[in-house]
N, C-alpha and C. Protein backbone atom coordinates (compact mmCIF):
# COMPACT_ATOMS: atom_id res chain seq x y z
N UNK A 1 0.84 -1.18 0.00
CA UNK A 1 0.00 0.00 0.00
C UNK A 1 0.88 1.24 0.00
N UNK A 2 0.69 2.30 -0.23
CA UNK A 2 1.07 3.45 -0.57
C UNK A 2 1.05 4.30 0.20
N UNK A 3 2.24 4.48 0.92
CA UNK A 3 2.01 5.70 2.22
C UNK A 3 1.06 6.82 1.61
N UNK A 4 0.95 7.52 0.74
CA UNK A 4 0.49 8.59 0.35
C UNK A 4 -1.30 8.40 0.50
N UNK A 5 -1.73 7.30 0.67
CA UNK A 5 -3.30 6.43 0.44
C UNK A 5 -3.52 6.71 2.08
N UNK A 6 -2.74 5.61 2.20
CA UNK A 6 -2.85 5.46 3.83
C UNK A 6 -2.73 7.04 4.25
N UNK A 7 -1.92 8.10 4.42
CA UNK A 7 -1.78 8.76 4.86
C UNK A 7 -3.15 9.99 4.71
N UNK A 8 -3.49 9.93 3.09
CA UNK A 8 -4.58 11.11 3.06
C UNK A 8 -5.96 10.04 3.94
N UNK A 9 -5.89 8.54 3.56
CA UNK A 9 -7.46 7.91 4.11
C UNK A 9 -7.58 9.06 6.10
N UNK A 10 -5.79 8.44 6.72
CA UNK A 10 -5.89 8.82 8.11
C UNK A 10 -6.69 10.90 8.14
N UNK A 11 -6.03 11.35 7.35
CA UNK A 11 -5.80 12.52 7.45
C UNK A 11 -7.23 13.14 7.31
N UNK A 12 -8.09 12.34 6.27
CA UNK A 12 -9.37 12.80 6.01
C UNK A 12 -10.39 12.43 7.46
N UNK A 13 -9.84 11.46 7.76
CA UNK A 13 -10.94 11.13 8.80
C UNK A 13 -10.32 11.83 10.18
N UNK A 14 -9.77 12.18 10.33
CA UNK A 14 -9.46 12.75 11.55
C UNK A 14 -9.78 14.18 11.41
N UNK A 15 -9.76 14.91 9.92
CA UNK A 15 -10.28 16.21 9.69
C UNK A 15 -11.84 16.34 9.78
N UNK A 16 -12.36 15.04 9.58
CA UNK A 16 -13.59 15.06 9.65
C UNK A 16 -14.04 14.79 10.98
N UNK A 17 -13.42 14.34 11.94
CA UNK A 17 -13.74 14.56 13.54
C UNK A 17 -13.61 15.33 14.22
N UNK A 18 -12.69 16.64 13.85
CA UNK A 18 -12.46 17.64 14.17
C UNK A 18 -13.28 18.47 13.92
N UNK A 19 -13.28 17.94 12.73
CA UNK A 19 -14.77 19.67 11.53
C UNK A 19 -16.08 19.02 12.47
N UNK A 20 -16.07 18.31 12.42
CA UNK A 20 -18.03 17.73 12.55
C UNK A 20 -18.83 17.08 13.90
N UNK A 21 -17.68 16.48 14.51
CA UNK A 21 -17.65 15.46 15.50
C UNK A 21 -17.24 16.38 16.95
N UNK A 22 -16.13 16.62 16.96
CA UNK A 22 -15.84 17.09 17.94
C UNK A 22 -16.60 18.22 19.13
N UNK A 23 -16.62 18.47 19.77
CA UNK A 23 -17.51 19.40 20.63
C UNK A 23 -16.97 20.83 21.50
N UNK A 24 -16.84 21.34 20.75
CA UNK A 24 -16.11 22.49 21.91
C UNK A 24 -17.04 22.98 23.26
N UNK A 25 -18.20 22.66 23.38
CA UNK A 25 -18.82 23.15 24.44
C UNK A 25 -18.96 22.23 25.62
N UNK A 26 -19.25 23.16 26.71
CA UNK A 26 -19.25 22.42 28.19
C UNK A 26 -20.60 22.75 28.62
N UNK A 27 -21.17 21.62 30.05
CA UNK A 27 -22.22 21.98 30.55
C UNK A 27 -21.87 23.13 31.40
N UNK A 28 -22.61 24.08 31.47
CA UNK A 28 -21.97 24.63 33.17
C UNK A 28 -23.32 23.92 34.48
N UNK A 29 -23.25 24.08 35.80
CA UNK A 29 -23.63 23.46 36.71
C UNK A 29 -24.88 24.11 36.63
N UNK A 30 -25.34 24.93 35.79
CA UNK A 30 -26.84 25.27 35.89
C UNK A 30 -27.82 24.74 34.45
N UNK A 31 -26.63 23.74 33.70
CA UNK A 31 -27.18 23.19 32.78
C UNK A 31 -27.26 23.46 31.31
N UNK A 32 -26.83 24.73 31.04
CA UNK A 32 -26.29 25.68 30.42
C UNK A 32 -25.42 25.09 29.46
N UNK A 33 -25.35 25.29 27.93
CA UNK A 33 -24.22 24.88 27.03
C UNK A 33 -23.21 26.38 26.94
N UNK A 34 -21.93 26.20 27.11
CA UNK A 34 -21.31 27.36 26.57
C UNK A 34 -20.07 26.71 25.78
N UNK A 35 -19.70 27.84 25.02
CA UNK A 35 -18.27 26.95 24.58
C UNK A 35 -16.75 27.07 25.36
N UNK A 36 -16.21 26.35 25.23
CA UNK A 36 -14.94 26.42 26.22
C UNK A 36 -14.01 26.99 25.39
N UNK A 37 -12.84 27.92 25.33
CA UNK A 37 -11.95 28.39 24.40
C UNK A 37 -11.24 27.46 24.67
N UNK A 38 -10.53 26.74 25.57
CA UNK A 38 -9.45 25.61 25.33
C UNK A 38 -10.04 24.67 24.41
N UNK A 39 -10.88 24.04 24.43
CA UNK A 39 -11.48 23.33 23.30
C UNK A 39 -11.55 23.74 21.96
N UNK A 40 -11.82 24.70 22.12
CA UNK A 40 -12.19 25.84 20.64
C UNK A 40 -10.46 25.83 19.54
N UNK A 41 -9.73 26.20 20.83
CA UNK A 41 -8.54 25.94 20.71
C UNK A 41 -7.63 24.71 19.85
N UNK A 42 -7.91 23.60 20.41
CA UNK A 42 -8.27 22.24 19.84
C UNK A 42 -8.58 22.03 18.90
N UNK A 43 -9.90 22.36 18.40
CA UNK A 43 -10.13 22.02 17.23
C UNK A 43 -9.94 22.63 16.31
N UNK A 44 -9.19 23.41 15.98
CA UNK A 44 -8.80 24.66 14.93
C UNK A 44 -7.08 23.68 15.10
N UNK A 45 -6.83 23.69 16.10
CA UNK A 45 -5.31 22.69 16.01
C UNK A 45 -5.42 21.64 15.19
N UNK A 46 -6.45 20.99 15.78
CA UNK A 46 -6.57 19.79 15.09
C UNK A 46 -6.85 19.69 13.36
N UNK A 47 -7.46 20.53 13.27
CA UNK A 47 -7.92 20.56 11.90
C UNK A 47 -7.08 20.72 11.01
N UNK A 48 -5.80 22.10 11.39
CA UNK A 48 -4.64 22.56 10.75
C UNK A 48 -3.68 21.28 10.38
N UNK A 49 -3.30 20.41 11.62
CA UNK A 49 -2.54 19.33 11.74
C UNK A 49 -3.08 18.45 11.12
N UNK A 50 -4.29 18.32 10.64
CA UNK A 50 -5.02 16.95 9.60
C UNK A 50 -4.73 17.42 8.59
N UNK A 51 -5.16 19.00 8.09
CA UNK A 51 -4.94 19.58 6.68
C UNK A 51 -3.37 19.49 5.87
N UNK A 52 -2.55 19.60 7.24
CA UNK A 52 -1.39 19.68 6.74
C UNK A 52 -0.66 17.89 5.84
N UNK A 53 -1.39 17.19 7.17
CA UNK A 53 -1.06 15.46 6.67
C UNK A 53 -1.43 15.68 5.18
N UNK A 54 -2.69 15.89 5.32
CA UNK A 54 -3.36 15.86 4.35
C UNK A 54 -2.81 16.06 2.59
N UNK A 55 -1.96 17.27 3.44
CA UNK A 55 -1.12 18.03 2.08
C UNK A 55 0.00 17.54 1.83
N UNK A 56 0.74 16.73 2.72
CA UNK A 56 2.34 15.83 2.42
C UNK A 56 1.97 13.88 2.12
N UNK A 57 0.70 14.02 2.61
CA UNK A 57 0.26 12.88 2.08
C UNK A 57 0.05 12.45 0.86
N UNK A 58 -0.40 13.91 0.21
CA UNK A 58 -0.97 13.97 -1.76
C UNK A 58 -0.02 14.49 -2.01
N UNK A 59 1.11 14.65 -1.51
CA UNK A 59 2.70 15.08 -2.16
C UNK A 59 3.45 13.73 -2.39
N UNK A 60 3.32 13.07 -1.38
CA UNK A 60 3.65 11.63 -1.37
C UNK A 60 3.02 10.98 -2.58
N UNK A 61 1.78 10.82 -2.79
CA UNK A 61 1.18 10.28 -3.18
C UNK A 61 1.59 10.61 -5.10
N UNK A 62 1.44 11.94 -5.23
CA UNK A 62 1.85 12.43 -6.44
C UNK A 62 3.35 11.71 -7.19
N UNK A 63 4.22 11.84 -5.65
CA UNK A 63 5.59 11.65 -6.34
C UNK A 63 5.85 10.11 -6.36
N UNK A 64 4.49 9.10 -6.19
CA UNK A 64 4.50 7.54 -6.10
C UNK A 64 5.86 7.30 -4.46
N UNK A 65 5.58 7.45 -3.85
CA UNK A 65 6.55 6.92 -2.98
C UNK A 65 5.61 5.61 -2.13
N UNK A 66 6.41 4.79 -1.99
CA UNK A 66 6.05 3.57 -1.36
C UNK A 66 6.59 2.82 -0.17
N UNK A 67 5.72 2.12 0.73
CA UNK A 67 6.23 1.48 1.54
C UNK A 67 7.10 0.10 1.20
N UNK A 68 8.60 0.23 1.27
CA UNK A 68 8.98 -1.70 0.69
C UNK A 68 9.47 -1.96 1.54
């Protein structure tokens, strides 16, 4: 298999848990949704760090490099 495969399959799905999945908000003790900035934080990290796989993965992928 093709690091560049493997690498965008990981990269897409972890961007997509970040974009869609993930939750930046907390209860507070009166029941209340607010969002947490450390979280908020997070997922803007996270997303950057998937996008980036994302982008050396289809560099990989372009220039055929392989696992032997």
């Amino acid at each position: 298999m093709e690091i560049g495969v493997a690498g965008l399959c990981v990269s897409l799905a972890g961007l997509a848990y970040f974009a869609f999945i993930f939750d930046p908000s907390v209860t507070t003790d009166a029941g209340d949704k607010v969002v947490n900035l450390g979280l908020m934080n997070d997922r803007i990290i996270g997303c950057v760090v998937f996008v980036g796989t994302a982008v050396v993965s289809a560099i990989l992928l372009c220039r055929g490099i392989t696992d032997k």
